[in-house]
N, C-alpha and C. Protein backbone atom coordinates (compact mmCIF):
# COMPACT_ATOMS: atom_id res chain seq x y z
N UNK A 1 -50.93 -18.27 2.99
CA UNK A 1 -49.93 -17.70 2.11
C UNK A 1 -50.63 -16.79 1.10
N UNK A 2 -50.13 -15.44 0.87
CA UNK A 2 -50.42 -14.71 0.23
C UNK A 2 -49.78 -14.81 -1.73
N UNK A 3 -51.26 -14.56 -2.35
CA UNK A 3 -50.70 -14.87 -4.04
C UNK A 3 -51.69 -13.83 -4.95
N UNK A 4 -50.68 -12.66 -5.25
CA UNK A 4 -51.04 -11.59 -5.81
C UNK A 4 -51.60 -12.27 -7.15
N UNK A 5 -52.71 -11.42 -7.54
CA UNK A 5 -52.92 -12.01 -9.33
C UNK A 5 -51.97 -11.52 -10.42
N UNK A 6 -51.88 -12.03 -11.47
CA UNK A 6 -51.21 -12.18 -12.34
C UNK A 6 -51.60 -10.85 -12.71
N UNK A 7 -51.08 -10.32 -13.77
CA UNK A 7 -51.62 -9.03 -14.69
C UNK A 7 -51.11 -8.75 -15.48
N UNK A 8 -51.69 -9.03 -16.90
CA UNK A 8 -51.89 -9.14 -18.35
C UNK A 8 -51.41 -7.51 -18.60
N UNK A 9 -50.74 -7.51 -19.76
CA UNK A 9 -50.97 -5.92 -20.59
C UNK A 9 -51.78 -5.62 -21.01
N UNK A 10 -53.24 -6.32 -21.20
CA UNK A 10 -54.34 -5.72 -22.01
C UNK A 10 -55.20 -5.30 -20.51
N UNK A 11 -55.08 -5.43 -19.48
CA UNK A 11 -55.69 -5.10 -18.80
C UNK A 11 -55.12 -3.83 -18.00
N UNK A 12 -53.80 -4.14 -18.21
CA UNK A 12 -52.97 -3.21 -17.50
C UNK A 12 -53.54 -1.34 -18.84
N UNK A 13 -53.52 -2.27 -20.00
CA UNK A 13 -53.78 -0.95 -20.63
C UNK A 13 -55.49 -0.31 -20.91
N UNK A 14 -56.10 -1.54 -20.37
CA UNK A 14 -57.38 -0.98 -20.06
C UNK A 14 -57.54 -0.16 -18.85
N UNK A 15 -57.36 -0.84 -17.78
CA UNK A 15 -57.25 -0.10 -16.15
C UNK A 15 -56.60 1.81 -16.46
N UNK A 16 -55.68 1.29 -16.66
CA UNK A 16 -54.64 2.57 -17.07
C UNK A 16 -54.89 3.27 -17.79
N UNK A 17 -55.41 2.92 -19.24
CA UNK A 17 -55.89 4.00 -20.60
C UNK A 17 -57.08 4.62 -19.30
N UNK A 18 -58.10 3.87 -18.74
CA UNK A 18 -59.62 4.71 -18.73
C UNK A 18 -59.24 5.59 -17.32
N UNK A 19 -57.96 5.40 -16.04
CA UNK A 19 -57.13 6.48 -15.26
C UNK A 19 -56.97 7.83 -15.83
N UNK A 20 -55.69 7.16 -16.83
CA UNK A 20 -55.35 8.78 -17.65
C UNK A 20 -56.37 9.30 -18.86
N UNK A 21 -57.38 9.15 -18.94
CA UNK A 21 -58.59 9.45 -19.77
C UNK A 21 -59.28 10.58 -18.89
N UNK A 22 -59.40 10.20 -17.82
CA UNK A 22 -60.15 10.72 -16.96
C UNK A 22 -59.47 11.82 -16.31
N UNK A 23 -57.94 11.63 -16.10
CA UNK A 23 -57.39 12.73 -15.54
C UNK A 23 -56.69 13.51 -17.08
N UNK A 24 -56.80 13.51 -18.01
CA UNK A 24 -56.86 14.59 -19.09
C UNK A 24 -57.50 15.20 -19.57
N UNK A 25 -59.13 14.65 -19.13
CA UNK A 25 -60.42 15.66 -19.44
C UNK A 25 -60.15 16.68 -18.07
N UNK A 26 -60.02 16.07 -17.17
CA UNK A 26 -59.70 17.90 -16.24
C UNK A 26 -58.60 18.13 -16.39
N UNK A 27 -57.54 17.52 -16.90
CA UNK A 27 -56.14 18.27 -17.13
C UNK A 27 -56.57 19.42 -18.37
N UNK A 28 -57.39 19.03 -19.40
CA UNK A 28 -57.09 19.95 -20.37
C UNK A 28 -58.70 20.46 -20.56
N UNK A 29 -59.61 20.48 -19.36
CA UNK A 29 -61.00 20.97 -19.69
C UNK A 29 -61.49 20.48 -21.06
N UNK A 30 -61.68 19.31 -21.50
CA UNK A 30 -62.59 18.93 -22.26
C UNK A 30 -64.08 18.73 -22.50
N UNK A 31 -64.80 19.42 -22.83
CA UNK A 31 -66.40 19.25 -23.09
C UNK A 31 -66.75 18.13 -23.51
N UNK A 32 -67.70 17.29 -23.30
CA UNK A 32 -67.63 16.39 -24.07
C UNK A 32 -68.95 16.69 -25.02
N UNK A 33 -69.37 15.90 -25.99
CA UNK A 33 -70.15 16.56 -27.38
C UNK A 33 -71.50 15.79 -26.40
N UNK A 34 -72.88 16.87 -26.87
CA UNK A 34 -73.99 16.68 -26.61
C UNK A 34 -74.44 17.20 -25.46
N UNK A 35 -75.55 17.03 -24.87
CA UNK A 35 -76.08 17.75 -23.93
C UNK A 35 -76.02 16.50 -22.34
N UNK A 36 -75.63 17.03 -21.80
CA UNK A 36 -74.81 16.10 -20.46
C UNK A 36 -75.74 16.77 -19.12
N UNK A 37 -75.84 15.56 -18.54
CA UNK A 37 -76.97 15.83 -17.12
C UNK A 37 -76.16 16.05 -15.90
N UNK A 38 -75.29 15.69 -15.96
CA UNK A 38 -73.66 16.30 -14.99
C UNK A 38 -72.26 16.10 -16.19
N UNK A 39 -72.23 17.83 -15.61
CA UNK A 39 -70.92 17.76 -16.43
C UNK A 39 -69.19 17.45 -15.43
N UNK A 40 -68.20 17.55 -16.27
CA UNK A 40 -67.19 17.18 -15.35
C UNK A 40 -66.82 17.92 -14.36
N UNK A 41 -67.17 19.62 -14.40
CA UNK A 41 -67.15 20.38 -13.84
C UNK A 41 -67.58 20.60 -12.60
N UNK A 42 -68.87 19.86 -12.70
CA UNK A 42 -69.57 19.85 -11.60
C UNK A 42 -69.31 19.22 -10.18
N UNK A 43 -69.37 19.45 -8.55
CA UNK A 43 -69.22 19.04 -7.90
C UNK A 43 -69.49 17.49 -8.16
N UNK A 44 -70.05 17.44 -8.17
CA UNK A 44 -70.64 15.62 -8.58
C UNK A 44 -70.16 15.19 -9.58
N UNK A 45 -69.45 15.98 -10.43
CA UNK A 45 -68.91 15.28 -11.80
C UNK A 45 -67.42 15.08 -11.31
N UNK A 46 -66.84 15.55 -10.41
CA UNK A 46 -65.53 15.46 -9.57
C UNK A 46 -65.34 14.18 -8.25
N UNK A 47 -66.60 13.87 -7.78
CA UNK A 47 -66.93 13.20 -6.94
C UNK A 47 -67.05 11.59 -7.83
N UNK A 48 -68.18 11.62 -8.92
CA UNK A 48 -67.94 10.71 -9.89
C UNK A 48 -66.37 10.19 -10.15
N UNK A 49 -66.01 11.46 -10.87
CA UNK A 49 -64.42 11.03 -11.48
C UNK A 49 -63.68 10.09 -9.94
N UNK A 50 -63.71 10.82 -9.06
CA UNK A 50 -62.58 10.39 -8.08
C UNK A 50 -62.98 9.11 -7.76
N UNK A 51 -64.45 8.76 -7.44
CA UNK A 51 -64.38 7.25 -7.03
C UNK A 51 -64.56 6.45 -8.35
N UNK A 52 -64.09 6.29 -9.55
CA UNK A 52 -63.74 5.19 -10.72
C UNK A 52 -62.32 5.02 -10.99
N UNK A 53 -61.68 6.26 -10.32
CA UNK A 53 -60.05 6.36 -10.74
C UNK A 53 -59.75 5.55 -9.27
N UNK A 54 -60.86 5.89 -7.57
CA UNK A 54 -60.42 5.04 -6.59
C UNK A 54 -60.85 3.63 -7.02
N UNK A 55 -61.66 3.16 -7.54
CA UNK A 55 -62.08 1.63 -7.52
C UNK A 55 -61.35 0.87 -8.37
N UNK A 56 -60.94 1.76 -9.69
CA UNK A 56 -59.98 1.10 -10.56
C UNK A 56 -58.38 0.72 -9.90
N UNK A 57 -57.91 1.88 -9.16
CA UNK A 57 -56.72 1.86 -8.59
C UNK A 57 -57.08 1.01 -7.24
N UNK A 58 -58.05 0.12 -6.85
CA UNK A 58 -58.30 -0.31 -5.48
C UNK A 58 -58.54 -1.47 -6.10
N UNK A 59 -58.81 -2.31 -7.18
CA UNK A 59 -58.78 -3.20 -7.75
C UNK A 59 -57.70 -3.23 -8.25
N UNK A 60 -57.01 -3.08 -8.94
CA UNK A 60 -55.92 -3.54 -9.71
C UNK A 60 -54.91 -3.48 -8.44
N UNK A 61 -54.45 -2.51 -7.77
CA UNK A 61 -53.80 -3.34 -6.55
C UNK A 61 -54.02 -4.20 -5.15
N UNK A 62 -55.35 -3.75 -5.22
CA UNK A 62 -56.26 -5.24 -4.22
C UNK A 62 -56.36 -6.15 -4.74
N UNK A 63 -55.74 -7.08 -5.65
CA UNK A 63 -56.68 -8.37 -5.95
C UNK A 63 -55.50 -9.34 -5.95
N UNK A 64 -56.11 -10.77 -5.43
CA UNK A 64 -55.13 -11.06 -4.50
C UNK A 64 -55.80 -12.33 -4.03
N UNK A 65 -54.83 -13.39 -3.93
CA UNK A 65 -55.76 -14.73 -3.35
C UNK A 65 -54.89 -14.88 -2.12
N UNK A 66 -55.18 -15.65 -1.09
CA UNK A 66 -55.07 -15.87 0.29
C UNK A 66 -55.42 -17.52 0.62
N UNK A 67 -54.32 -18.25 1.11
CA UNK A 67 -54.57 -19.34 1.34
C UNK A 67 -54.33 -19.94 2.38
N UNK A 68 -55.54 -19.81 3.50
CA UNK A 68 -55.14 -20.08 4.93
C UNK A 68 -56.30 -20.37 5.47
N UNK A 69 -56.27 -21.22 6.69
CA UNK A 69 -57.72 -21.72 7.16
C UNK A 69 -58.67 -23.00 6.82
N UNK A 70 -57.58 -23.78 5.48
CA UNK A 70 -58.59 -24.46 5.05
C UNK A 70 -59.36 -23.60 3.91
N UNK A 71 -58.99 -22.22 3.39
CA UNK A 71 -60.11 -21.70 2.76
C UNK A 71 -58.55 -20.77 1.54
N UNK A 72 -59.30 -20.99 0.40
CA UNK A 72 -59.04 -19.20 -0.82
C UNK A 72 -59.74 -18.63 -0.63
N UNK A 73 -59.20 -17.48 0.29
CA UNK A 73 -60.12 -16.15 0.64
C UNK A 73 -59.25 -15.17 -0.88
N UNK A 74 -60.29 -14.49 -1.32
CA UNK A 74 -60.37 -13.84 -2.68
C UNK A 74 -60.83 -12.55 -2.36
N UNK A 75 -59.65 -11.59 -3.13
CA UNK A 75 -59.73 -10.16 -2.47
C UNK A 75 -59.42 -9.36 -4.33
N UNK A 76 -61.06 -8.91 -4.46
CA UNK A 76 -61.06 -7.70 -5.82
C UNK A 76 -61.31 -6.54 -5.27
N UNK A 77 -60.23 -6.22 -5.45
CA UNK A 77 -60.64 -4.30 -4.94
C UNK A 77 -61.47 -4.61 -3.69
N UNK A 78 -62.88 -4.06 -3.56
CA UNK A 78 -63.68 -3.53 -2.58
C UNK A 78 -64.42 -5.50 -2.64
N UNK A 79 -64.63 -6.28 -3.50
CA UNK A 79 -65.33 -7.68 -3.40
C UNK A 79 -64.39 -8.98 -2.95
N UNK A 80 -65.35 -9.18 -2.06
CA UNK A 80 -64.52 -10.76 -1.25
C UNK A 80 -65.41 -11.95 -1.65
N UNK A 81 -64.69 -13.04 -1.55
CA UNK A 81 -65.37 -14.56 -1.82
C UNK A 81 -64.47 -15.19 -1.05
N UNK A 82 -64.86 -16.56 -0.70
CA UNK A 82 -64.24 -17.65 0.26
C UNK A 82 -64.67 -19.12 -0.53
N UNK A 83 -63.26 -19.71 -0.77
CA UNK A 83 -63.79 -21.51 -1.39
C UNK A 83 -63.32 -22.23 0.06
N UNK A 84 -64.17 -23.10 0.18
CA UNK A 84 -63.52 -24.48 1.16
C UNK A 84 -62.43 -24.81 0.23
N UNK A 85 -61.21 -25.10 0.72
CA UNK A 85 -60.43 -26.40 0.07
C UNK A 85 -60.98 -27.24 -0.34
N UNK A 86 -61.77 -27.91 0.76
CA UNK A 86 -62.23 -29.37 1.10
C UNK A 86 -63.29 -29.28 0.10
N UNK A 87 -63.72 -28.68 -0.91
CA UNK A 87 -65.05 -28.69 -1.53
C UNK A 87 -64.66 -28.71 -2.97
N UNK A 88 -63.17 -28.47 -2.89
CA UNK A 88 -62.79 -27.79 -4.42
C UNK A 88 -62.46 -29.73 -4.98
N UNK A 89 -63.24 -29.71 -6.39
CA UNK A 89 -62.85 -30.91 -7.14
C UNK A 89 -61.90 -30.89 -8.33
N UNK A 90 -61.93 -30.09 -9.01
CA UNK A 90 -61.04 -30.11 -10.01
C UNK A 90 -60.81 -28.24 -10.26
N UNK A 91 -59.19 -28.48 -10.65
CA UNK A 91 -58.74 -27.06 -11.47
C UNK A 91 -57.68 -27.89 -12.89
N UNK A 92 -58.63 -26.69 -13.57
CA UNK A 92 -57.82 -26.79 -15.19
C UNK A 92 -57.68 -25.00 -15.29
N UNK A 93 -57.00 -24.53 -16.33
CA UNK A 93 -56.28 -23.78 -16.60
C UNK A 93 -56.78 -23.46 -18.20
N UNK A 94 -57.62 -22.37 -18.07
CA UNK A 94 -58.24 -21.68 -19.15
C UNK A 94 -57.76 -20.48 -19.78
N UNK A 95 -58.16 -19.76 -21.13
CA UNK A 95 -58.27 -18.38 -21.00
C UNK A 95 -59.29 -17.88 -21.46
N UNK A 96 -59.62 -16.76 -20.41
CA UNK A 96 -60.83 -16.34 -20.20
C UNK A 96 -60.87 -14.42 -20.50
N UNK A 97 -61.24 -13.70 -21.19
CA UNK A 97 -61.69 -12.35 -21.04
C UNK A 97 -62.36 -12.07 -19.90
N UNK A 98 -63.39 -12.68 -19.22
CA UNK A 98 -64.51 -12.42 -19.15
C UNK A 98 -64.48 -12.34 -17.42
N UNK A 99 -65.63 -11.31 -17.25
CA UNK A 99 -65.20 -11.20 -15.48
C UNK A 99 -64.93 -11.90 -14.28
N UNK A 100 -64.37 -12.07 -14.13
CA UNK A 100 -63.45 -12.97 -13.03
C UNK A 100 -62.66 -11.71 -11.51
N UNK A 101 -62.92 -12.03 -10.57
CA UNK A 101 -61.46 -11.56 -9.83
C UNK A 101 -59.94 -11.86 -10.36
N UNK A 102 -59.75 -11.49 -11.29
CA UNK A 102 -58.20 -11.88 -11.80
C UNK A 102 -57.84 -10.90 -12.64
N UNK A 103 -56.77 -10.33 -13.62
CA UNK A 103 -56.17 -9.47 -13.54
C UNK A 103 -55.48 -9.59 -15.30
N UNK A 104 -55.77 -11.28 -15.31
CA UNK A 104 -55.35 -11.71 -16.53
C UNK A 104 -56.16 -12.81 -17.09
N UNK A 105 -55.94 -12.86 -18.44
CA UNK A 105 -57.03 -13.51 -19.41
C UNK A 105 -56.81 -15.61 -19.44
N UNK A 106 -54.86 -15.15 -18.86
CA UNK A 106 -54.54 -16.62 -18.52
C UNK A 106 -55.22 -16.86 -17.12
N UNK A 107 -55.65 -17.66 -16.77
CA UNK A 107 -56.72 -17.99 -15.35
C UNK A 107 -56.58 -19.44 -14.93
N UNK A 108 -56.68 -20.13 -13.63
CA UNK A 108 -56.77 -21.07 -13.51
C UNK A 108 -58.71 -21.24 -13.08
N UNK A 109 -58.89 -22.46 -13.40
CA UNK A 109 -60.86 -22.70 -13.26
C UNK A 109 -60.78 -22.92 -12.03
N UNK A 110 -61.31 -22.94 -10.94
CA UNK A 110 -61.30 -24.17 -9.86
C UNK A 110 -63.27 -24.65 -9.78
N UNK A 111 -63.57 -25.50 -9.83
CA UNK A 111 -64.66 -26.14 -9.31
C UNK A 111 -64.17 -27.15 -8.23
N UNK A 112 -66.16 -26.46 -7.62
CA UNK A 112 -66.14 -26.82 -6.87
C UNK A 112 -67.64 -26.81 -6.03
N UNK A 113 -67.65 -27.14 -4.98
CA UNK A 113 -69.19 -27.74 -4.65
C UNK A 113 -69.99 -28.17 -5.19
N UNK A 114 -71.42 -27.91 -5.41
CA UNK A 114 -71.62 -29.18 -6.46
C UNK A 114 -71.74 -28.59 -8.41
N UNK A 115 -71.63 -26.98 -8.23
CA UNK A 115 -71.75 -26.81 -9.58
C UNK A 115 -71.49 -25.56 -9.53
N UNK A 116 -70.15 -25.28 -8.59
CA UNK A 116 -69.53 -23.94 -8.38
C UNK A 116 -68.52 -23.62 -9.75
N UNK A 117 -67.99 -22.60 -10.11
CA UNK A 117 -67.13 -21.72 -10.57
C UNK A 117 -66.09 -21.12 -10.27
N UNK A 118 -64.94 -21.19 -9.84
CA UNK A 118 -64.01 -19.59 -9.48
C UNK A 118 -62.82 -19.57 -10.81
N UNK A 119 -63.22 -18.27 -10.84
CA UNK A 119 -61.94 -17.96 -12.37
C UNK A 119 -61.17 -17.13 -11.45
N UNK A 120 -59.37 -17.59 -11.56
CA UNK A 120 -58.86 -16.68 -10.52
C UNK A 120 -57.49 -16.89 -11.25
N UNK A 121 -56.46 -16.05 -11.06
CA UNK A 121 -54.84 -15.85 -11.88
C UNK A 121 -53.75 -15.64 -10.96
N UNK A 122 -53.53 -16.21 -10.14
CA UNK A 122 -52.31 -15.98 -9.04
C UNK A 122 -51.22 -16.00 -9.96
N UNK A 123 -50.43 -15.05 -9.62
CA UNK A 123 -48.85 -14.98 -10.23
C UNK A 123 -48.37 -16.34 -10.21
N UNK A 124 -48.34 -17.10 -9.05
CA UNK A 124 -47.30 -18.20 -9.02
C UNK A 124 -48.30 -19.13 -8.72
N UNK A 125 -48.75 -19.72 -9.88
CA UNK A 125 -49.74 -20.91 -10.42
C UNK A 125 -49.16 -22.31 -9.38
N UNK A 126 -47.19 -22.86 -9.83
CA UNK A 126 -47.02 -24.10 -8.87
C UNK A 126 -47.45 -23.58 -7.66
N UNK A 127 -46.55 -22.85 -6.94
CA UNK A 127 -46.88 -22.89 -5.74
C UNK A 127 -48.53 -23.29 -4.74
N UNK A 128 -49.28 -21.80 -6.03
CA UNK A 128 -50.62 -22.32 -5.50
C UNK A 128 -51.51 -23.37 -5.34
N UNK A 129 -50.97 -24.39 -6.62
CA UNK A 129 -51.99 -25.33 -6.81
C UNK A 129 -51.03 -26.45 -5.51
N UNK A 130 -49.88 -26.67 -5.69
CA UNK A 130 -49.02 -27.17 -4.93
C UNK A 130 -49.92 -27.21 -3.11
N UNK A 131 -50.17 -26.10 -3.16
CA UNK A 131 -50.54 -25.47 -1.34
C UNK A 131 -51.89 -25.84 -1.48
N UNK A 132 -52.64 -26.17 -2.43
CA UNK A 132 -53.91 -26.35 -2.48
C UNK A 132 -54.24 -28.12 -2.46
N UNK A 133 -53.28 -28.72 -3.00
CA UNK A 133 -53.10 -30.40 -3.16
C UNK A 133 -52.55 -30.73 -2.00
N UNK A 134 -51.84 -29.84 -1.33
CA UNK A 134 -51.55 -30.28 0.23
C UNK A 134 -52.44 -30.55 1.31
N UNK A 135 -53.55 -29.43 1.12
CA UNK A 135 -54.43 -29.42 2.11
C UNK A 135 -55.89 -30.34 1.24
N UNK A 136 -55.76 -30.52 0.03
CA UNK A 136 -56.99 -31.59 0.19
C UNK A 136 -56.02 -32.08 -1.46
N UNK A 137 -56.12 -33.29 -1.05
CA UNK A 137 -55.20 -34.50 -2.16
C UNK A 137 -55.76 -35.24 -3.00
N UNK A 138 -57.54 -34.64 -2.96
CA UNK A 138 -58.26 -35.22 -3.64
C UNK A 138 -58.59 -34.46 -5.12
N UNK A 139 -57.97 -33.08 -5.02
CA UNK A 139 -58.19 -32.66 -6.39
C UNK A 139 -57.73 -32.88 -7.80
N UNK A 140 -58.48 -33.24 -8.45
CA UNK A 140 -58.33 -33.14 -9.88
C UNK A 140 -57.23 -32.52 -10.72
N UNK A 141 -55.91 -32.17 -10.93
CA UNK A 141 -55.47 -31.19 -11.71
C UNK A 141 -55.54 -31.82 -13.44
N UNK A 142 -56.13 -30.75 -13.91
CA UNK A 142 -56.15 -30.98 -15.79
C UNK A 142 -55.06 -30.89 -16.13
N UNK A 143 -54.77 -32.16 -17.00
CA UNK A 143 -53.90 -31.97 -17.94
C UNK A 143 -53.33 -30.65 -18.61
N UNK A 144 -54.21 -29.91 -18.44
CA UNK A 144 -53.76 -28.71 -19.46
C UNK A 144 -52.52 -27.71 -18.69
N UNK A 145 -52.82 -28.43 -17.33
CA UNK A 145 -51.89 -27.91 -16.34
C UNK A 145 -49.99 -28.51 -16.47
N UNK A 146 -49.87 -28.61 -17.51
CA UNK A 146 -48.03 -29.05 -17.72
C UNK A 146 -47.63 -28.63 -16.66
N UNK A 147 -47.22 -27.82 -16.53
CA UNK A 147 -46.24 -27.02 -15.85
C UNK A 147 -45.93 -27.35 -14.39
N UNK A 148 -47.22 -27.99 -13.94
CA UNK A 148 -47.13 -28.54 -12.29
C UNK A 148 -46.90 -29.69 -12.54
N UNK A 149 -45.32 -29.45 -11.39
CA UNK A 149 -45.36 -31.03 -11.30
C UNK A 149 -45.40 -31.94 -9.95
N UNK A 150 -46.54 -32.56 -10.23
CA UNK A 150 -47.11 -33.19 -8.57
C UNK A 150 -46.24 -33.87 -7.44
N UNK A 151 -45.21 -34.10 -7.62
CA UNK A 151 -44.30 -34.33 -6.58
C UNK A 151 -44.32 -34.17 -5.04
């Protein structure tokens, strides 16, 4: 089952502010101040621009969790990761700034193996954790997790 990430307005206006940043320095030929080793002008300064406006726009609509196989296959833009189910011990429900495949600052934790990490934000938190307690019944959910209810 497919579970798009969540996405915050501060990210939405980061992603987006540094898009249209980039397409208003060639919309309106802006110099930028100091002495520059490629300018925007330049073949390569066009080549630059186009692949940060592709990776930004290839992340923010690539990212995306996947739950099939026994496995969360994890899709950022152009970067993939894979958890066993069967390995995952506990998820609690953090907020995090900080780089993650996710989209938003609300995140669920999952650990797992023996001193793994995944910070990840699926839109629809029950469902996921729900599909994830199905296939291994041994996980942990934190308290901090209200909102699911284990049924």
């Amino acid at each position: 089952m497919n579970f798009p990430s969540k996405k915050d307005i501060w990210f939405f206006l980061i992603f987006w502010g540094i898009i249209l940043s980039i397409i208003l320095i060639y919309i309106f030929n802006s110099d930028p101040v100091g002495m520059q080793l490629i300018t925007y002008n330049s073949v390569l300064g066009y080549i630059i621009a186009a692949l940060i406006i592709g990776l930004l726009l290839w992340i923010w609509f690539g990212t995306g969790y996947m739950v099939e196989e026994g496995f969360i296959k994890v899709q950022f833009g152009p970067f993939r990761s894979a958890v066993r189910i069967e390995e995952i011990k506990k998820i609690s429900k953090i907020k995090s700034p900080f780089t993650a495949p996710a989209l938003s600052v609300d995140r669920l934790e999952i650990l797992y193996g023996k001193y793994k990490v995944m910070n990840i934000s699926p839109k629809n938190v029950n469902e996921f954790i729900r599909l994830l307690v199905t296939e291994n019944p041994h996980i942990q959910i934190d308290k901090n997790l209200s909102n699911y209810n284990n049924n």
